[in-house]
N, C-alpha and C. Protein backbone atom coordinates (compact mmCIF):
# COMPACT_ATOMS: atom_id res chain seq x y z
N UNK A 1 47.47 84.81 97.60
CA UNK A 1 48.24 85.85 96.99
C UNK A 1 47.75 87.19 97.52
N UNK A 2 48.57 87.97 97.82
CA UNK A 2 48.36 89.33 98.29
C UNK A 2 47.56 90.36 96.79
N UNK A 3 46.26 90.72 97.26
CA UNK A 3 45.81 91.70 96.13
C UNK A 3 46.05 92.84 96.14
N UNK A 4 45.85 92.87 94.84
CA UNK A 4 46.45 94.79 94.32
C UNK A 4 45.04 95.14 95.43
N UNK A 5 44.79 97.05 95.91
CA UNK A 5 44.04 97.03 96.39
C UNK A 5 44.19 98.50 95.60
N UNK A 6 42.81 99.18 96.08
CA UNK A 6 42.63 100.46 95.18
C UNK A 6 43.18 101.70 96.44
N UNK A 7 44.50 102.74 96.33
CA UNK A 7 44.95 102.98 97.46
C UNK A 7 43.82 103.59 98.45
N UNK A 8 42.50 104.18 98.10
CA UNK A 8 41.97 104.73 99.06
C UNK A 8 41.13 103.71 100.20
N UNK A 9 40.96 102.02 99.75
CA UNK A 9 40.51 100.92 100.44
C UNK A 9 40.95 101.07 101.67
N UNK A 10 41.69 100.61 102.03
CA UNK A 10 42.53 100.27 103.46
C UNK A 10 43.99 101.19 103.84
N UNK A 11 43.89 101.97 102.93
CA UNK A 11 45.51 102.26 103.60
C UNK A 11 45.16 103.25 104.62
N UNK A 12 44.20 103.96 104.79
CA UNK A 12 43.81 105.38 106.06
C UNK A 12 43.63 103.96 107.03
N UNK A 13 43.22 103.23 107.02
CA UNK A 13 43.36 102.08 108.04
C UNK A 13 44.47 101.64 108.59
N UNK A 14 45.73 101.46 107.73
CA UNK A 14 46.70 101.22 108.07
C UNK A 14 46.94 99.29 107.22
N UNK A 15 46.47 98.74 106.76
CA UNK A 15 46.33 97.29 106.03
C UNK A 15 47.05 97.11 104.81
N UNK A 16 47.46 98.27 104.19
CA UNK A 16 48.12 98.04 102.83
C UNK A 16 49.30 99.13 102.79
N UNK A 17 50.30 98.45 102.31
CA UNK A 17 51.39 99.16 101.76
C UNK A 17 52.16 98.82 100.78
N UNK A 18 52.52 100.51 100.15
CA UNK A 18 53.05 100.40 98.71
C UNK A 18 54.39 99.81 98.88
N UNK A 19 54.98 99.37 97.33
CA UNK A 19 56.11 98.28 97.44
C UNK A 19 55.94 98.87 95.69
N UNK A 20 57.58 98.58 95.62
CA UNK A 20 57.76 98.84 94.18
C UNK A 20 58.75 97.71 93.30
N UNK A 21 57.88 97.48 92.78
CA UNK A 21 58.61 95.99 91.71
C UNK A 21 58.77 96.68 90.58
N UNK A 22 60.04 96.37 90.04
CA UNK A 22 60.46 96.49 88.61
C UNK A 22 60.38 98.32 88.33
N UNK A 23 60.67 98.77 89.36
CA UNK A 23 60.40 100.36 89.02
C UNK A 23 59.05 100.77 89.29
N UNK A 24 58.23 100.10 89.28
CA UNK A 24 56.61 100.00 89.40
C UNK A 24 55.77 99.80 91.00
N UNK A 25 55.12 101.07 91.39
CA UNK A 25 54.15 101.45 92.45
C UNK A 25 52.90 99.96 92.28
N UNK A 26 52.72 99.26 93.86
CA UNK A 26 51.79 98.75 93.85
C UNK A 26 51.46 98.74 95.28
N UNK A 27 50.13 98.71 95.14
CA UNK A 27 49.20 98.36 96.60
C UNK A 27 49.36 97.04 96.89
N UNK A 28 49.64 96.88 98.31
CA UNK A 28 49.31 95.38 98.07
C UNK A 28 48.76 95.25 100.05
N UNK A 29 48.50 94.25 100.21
CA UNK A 29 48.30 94.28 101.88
C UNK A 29 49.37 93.80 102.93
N UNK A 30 49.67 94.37 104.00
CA UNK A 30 50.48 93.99 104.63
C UNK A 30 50.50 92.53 105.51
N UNK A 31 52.24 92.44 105.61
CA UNK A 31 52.02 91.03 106.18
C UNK A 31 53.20 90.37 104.68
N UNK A 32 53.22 88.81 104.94
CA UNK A 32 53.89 88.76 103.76
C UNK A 32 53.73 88.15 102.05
N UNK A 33 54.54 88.63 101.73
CA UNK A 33 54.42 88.14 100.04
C UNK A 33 55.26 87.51 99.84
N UNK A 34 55.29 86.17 98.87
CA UNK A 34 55.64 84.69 98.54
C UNK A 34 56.36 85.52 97.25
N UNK A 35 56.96 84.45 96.76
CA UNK A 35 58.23 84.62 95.76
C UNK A 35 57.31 84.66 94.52
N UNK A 36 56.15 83.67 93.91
CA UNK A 36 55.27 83.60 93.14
C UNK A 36 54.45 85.00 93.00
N UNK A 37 54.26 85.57 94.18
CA UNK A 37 53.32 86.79 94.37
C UNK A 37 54.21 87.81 93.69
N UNK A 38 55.58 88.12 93.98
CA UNK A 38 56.28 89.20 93.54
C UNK A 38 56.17 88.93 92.13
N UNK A 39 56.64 87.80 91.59
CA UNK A 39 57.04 87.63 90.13
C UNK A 39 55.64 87.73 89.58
N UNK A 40 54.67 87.41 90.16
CA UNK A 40 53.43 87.73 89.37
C UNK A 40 52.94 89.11 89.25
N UNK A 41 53.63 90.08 90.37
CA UNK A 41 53.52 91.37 89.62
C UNK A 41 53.98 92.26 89.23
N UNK A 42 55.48 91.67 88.81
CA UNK A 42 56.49 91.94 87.73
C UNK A 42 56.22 91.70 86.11
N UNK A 43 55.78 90.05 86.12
CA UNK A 43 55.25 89.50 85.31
C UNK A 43 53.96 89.35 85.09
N UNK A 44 53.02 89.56 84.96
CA UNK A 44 51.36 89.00 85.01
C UNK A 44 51.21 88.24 83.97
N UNK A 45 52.06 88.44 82.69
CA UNK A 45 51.61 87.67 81.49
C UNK A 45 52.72 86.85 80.97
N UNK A 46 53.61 86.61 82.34
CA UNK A 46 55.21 86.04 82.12
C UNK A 46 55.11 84.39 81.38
N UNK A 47 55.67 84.43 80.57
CA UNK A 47 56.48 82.67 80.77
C UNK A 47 56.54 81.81 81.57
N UNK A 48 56.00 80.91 82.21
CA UNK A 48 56.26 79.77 83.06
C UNK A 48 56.77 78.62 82.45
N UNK A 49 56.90 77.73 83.36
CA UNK A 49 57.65 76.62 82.84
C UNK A 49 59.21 76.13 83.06
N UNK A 50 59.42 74.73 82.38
CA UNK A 50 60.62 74.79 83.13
C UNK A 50 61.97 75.25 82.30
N UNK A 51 61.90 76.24 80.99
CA UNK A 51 62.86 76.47 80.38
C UNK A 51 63.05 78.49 81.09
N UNK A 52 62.33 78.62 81.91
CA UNK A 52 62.22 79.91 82.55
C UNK A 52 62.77 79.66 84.54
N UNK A 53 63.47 80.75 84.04
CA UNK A 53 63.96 81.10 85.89
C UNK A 53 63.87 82.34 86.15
N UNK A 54 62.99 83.04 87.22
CA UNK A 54 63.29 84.22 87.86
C UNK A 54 63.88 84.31 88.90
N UNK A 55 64.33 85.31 88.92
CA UNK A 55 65.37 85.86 90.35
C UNK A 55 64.56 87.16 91.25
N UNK A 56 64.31 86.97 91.95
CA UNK A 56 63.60 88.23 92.95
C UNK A 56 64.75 88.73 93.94
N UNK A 57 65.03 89.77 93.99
CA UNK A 57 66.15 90.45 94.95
C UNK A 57 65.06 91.56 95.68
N UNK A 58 65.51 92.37 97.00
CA UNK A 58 64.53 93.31 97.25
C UNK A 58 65.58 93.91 98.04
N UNK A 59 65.28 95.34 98.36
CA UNK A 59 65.92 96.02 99.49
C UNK A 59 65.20 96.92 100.14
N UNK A 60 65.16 97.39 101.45
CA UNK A 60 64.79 98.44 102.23
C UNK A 60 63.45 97.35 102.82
N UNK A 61 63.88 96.20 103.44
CA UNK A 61 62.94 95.79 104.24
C UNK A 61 62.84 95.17 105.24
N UNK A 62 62.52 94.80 106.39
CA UNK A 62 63.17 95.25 107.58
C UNK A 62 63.83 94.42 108.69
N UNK A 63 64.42 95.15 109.58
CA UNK A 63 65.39 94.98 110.45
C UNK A 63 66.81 94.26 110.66
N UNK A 64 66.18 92.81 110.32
CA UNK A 64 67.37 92.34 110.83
C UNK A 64 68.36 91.87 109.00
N UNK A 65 66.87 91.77 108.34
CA UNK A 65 67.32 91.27 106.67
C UNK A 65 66.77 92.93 105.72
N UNK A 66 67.28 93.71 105.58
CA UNK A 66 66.94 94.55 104.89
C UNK A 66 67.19 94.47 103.30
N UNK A 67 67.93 93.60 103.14
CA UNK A 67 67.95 93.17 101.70
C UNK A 67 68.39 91.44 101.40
N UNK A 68 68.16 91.48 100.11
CA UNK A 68 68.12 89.96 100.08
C UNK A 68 67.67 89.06 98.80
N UNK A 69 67.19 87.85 98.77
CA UNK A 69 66.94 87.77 97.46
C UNK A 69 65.81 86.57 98.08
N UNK A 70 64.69 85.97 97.68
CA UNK A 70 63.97 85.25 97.29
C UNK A 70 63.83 84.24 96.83
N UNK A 71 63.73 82.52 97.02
CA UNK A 71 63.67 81.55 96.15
C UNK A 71 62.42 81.18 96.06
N UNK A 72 62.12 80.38 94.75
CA UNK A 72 60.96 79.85 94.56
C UNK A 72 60.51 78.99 96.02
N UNK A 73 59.31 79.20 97.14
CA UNK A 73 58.45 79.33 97.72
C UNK A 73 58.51 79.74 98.94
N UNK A 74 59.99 80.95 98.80
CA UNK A 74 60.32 81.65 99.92
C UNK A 74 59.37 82.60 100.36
N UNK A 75 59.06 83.34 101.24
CA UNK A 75 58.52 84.92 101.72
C UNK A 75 59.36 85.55 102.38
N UNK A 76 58.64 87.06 102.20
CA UNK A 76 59.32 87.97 102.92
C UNK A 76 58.16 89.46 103.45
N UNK A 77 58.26 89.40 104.83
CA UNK A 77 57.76 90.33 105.00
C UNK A 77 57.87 91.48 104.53
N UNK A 78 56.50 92.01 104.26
CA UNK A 78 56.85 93.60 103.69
C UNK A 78 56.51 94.73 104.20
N UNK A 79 57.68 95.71 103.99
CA UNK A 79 57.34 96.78 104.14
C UNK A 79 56.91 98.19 103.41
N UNK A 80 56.69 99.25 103.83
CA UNK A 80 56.07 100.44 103.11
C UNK A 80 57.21 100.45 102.40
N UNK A 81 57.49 101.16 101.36
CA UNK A 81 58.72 101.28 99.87
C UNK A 81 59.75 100.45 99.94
N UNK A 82 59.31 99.09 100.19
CA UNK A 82 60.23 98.23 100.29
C UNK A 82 60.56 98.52 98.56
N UNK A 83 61.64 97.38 98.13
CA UNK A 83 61.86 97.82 96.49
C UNK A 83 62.27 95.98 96.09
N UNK A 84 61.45 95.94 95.12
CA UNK A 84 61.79 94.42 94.39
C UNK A 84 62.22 94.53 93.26
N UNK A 85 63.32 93.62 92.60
CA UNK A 85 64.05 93.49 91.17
C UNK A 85 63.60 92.31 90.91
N UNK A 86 62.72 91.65 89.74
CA UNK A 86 62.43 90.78 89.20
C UNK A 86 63.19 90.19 87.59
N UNK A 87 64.18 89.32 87.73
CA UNK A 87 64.28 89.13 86.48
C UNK A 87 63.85 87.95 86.04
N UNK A 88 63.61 87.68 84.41
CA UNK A 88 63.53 86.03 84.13
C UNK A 88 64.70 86.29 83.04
N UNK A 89 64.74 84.67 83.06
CA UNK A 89 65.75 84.24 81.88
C UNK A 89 65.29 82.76 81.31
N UNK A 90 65.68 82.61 80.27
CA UNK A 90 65.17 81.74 79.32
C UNK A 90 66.31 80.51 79.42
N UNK A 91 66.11 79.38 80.05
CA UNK A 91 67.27 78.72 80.18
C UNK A 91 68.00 77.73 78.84
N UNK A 92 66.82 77.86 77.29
CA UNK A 92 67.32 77.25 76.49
C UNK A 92 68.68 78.18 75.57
């Protein structure tokens, strides 16, 4: 899983970039993030299980797929202000 990082760690290096889930600024390191990774930091204290479904959508990320959506154990490379929408829903 990609870690939160504290921004002054690595980013003058060039290793981490911000990405915003759910309206929400995070560090994370570059390279890519898994469908589990996003929803875990949308959610950290979410619902699992099998009466729960999330949906991950993202936009502004790059080239050839700049937007798009995510399935459970998809990735997607990331970029600097890329933008993620996380929802769940309760399937009972």
């Amino acid at each position: 899983m990609s870690e939160l990082k504290d921004p002054g760690d690595d980013k003058a290096k060039g290793h981490t970039v911000t990405i915003i889930v759910n309206a929400q600024e995070f560090e994370v390191s570059k390279g890519d993030l898994s469908f589990d990774e996003v929803v875990d930091l949308a959610f950290p204290d979410g619902p699992r299980g099998g009466n729960w479904v999330y949906t991950v959508t993202y936009r502004r990320g790059h080239g050839e797929k700049p937007e798009g959506s995510l399935i459970p154990g998809g990735v997607v490379k990331v970029k600097d202000r890329m933008i993620f929408n996380v929802t769940q829903t309760d399937k009972s």
